[in-house]
C-alpha atoms as a PDB file:
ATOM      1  CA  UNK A   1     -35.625 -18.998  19.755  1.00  0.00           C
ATOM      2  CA  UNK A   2     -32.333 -20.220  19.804  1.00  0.00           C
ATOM      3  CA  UNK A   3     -32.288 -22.197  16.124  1.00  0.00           C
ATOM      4  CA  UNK A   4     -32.866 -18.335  15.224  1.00  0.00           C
ATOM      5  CA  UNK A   5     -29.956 -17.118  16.987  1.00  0.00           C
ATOM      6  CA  UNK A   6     -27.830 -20.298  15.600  1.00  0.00           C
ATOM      7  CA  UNK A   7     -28.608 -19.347  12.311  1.00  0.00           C
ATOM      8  CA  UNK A   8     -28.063 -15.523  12.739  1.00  0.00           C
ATOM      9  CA  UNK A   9     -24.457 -16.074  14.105  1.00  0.00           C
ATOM     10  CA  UNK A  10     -23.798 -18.489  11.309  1.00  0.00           C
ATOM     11  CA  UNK A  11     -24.956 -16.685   8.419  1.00  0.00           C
ATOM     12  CA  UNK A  12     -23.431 -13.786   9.753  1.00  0.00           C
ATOM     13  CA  UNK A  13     -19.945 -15.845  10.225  1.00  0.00           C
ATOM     14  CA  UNK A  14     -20.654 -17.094   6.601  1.00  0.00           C
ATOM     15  CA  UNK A  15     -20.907 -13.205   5.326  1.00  0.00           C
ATOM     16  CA  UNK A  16     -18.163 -11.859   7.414  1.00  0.00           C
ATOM     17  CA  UNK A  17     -16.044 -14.718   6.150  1.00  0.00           C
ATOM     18  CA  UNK A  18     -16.764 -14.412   2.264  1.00  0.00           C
ATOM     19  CA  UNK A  19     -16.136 -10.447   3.033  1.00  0.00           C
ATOM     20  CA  UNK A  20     -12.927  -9.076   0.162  1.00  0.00           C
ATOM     21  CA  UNK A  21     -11.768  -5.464   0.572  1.00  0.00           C
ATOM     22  CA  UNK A  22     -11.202  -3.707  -2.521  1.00  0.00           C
ATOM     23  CA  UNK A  23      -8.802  -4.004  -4.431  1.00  0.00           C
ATOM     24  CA  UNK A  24      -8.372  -1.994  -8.161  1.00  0.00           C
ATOM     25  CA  UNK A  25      -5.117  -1.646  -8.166  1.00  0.00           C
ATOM     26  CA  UNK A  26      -5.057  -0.395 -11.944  1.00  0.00           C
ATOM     27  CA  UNK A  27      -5.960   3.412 -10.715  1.00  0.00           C
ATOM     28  CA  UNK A  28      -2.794   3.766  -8.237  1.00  0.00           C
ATOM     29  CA  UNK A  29      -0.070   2.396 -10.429  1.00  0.00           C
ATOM     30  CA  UNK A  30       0.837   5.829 -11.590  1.00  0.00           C
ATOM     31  CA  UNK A  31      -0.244   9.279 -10.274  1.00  0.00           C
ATOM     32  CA  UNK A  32       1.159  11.895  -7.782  1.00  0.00           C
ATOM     33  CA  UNK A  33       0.554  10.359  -3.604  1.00  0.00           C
ATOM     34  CA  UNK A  34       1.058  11.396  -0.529  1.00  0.00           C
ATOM     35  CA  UNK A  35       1.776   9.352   2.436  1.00  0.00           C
ATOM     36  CA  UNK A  36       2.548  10.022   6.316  1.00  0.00           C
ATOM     37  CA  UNK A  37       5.065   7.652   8.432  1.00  0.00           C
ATOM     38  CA  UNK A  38       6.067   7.792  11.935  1.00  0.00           C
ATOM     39  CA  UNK A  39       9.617   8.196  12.664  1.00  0.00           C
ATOM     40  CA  UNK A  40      10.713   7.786  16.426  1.00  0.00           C
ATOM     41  CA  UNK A  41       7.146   8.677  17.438  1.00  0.00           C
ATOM     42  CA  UNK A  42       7.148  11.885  14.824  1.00  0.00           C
ATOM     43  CA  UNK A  43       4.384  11.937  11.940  1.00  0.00           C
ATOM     44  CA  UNK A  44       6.031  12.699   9.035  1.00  0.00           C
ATOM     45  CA  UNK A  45       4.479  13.463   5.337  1.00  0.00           C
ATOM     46  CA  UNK A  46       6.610  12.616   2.087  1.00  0.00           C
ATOM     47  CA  UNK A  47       4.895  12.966  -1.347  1.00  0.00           C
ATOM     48  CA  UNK A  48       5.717  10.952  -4.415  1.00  0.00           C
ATOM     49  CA  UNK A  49       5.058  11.348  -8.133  1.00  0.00           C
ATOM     50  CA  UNK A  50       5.085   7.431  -9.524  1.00  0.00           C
ATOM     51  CA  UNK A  51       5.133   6.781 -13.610  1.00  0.00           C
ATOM     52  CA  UNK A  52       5.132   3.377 -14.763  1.00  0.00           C
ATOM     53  CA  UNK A  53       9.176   2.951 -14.360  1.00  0.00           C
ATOM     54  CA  UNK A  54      10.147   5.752 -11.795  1.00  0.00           C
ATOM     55  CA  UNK A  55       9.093   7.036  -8.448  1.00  0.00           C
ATOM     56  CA  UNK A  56      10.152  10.584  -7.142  1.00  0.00           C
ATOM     57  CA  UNK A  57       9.867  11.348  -3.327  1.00  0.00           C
ATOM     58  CA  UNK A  58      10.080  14.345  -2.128  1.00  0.00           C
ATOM     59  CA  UNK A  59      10.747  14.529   1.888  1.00  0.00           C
ATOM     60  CA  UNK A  60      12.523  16.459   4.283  1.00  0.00           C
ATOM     61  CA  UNK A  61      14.123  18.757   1.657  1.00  0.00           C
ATOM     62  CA  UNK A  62      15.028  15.455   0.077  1.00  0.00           C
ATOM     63  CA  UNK A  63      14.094  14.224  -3.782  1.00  0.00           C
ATOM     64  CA  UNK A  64      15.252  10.350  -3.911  1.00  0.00           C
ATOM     65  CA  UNK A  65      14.472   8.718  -7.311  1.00  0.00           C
ATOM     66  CA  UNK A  66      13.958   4.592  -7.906  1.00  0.00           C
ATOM     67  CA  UNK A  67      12.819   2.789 -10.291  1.00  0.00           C
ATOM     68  CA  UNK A  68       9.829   0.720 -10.359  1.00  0.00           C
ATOM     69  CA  UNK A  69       9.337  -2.394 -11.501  1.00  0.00           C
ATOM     70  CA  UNK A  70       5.466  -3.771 -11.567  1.00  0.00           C
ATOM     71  CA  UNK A  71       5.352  -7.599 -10.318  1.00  0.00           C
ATOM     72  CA  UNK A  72       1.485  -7.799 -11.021  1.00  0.00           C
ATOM     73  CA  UNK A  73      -1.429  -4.994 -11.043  1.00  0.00           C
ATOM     74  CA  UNK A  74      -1.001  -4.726  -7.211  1.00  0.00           C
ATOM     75  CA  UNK A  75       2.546  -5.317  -6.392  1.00  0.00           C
ATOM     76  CA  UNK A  76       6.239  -3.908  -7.375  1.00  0.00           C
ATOM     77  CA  UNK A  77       9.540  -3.528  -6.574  1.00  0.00           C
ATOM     78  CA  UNK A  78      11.070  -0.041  -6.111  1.00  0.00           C
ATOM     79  CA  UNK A  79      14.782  -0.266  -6.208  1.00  0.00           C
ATOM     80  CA  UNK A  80      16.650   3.217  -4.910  1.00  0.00           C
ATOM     81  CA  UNK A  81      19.081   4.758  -7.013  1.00  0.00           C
ATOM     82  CA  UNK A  82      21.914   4.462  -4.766  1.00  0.00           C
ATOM     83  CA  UNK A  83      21.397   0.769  -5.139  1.00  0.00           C
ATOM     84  CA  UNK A  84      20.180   0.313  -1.372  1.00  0.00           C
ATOM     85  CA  UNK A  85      18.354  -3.034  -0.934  1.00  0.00           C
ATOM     86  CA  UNK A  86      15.076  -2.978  -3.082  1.00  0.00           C
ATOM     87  CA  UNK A  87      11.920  -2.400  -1.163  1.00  0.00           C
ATOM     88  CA  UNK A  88       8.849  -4.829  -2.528  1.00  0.00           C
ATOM     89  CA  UNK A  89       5.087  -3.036  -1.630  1.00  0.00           C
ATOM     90  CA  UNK A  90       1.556  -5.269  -1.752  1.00  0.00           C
ATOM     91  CA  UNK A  91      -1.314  -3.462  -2.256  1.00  0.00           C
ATOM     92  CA  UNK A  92      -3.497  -4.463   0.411  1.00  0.00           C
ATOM     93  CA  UNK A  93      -6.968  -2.649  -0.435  1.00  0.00           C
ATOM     94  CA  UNK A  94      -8.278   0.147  -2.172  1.00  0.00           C
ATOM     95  CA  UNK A  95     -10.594   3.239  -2.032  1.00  0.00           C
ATOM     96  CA  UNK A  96     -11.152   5.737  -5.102  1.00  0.00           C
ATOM     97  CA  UNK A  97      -8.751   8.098  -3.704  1.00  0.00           C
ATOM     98  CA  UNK A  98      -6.418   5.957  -1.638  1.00  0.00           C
ATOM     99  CA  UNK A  99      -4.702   2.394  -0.989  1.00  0.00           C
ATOM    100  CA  UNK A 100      -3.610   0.682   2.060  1.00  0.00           C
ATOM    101  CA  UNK A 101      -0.139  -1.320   1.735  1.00  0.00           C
ATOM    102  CA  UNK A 102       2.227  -3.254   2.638  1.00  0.00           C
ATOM    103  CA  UNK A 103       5.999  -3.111   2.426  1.00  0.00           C
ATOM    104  CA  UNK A 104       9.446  -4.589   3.551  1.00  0.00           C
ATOM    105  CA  UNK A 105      13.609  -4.798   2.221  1.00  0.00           C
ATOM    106  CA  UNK A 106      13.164  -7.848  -0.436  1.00  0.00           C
ATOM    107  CA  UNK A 107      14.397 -10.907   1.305  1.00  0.00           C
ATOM    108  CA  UNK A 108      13.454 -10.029   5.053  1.00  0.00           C
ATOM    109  CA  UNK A 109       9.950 -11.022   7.175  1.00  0.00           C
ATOM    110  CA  UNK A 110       9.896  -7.415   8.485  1.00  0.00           C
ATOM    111  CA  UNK A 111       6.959  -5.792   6.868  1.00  0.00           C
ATOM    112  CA  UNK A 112       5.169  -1.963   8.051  1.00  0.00           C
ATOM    113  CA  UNK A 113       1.683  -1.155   6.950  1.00  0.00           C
ATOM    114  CA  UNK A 114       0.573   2.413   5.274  1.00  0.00           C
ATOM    115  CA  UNK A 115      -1.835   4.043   3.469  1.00  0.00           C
ATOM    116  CA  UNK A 116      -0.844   6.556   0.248  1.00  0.00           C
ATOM    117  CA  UNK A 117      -3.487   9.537  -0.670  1.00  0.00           C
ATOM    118  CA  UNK A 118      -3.817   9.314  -4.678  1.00  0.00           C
ATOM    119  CA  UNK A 119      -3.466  13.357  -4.918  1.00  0.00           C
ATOM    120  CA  UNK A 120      -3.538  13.738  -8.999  1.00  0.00           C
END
């Protein structure tokens, strides 16, 4: 009885452990998103229309425009046109209608989590 339960908890370790989310990054790198963030404890939505070069955000009666510039299928840089500090974004995993990512200012260790809605 307990070589079974050995071998359960290790196969299942070896399973868990093998275990990649998804990640086709191809079907996100241009469309029309949405996204929420929390702001001092508010939920907040933006939405953002992203071609290959630009990204246009639309929130809180504000349209900011950057340009994007791809790293690899599942990474970029968006760099504000104000010239603000450029903002790099990892895409952690995938679904067929959304991704989970991360981002951070290039050049700091700070990084926040989200998820973006593919909405077009």
């Amino acid at each position: 009885m307990e070589n079974r339960l050995v071998i359960s908890l290790i196969s299942l370790l070896f399973l868990t452990a093998c275990y990649q989310p998804e990640r086709d990054c191809k079907n996100f790198k241009t469309g029309e998103f949405t996204f929420e963030y929390e702001v001092d404890g508010v939920v907040k939505k933006s939405s953002f229309k992203r071609t290959e070069k630009y990204s246009i955000e639309h929130y809180e009666n504000v349209i900011d425009t950057a340009s994007v510039r791809w790293l690899n299928n599942c990474e970029f840089v968006v760099e504000p046109s104000d010239k603000k500090t450029p903002i790099h974004y990892k895409i952690l995993s995938t679904t067929p209608n959304s991704y989970i990512f991360e981002y951070g200012l290039v050049g700091k260790s700070n990084k926040g989590k989200g998820t973006a809605f593919k909405t077009n």
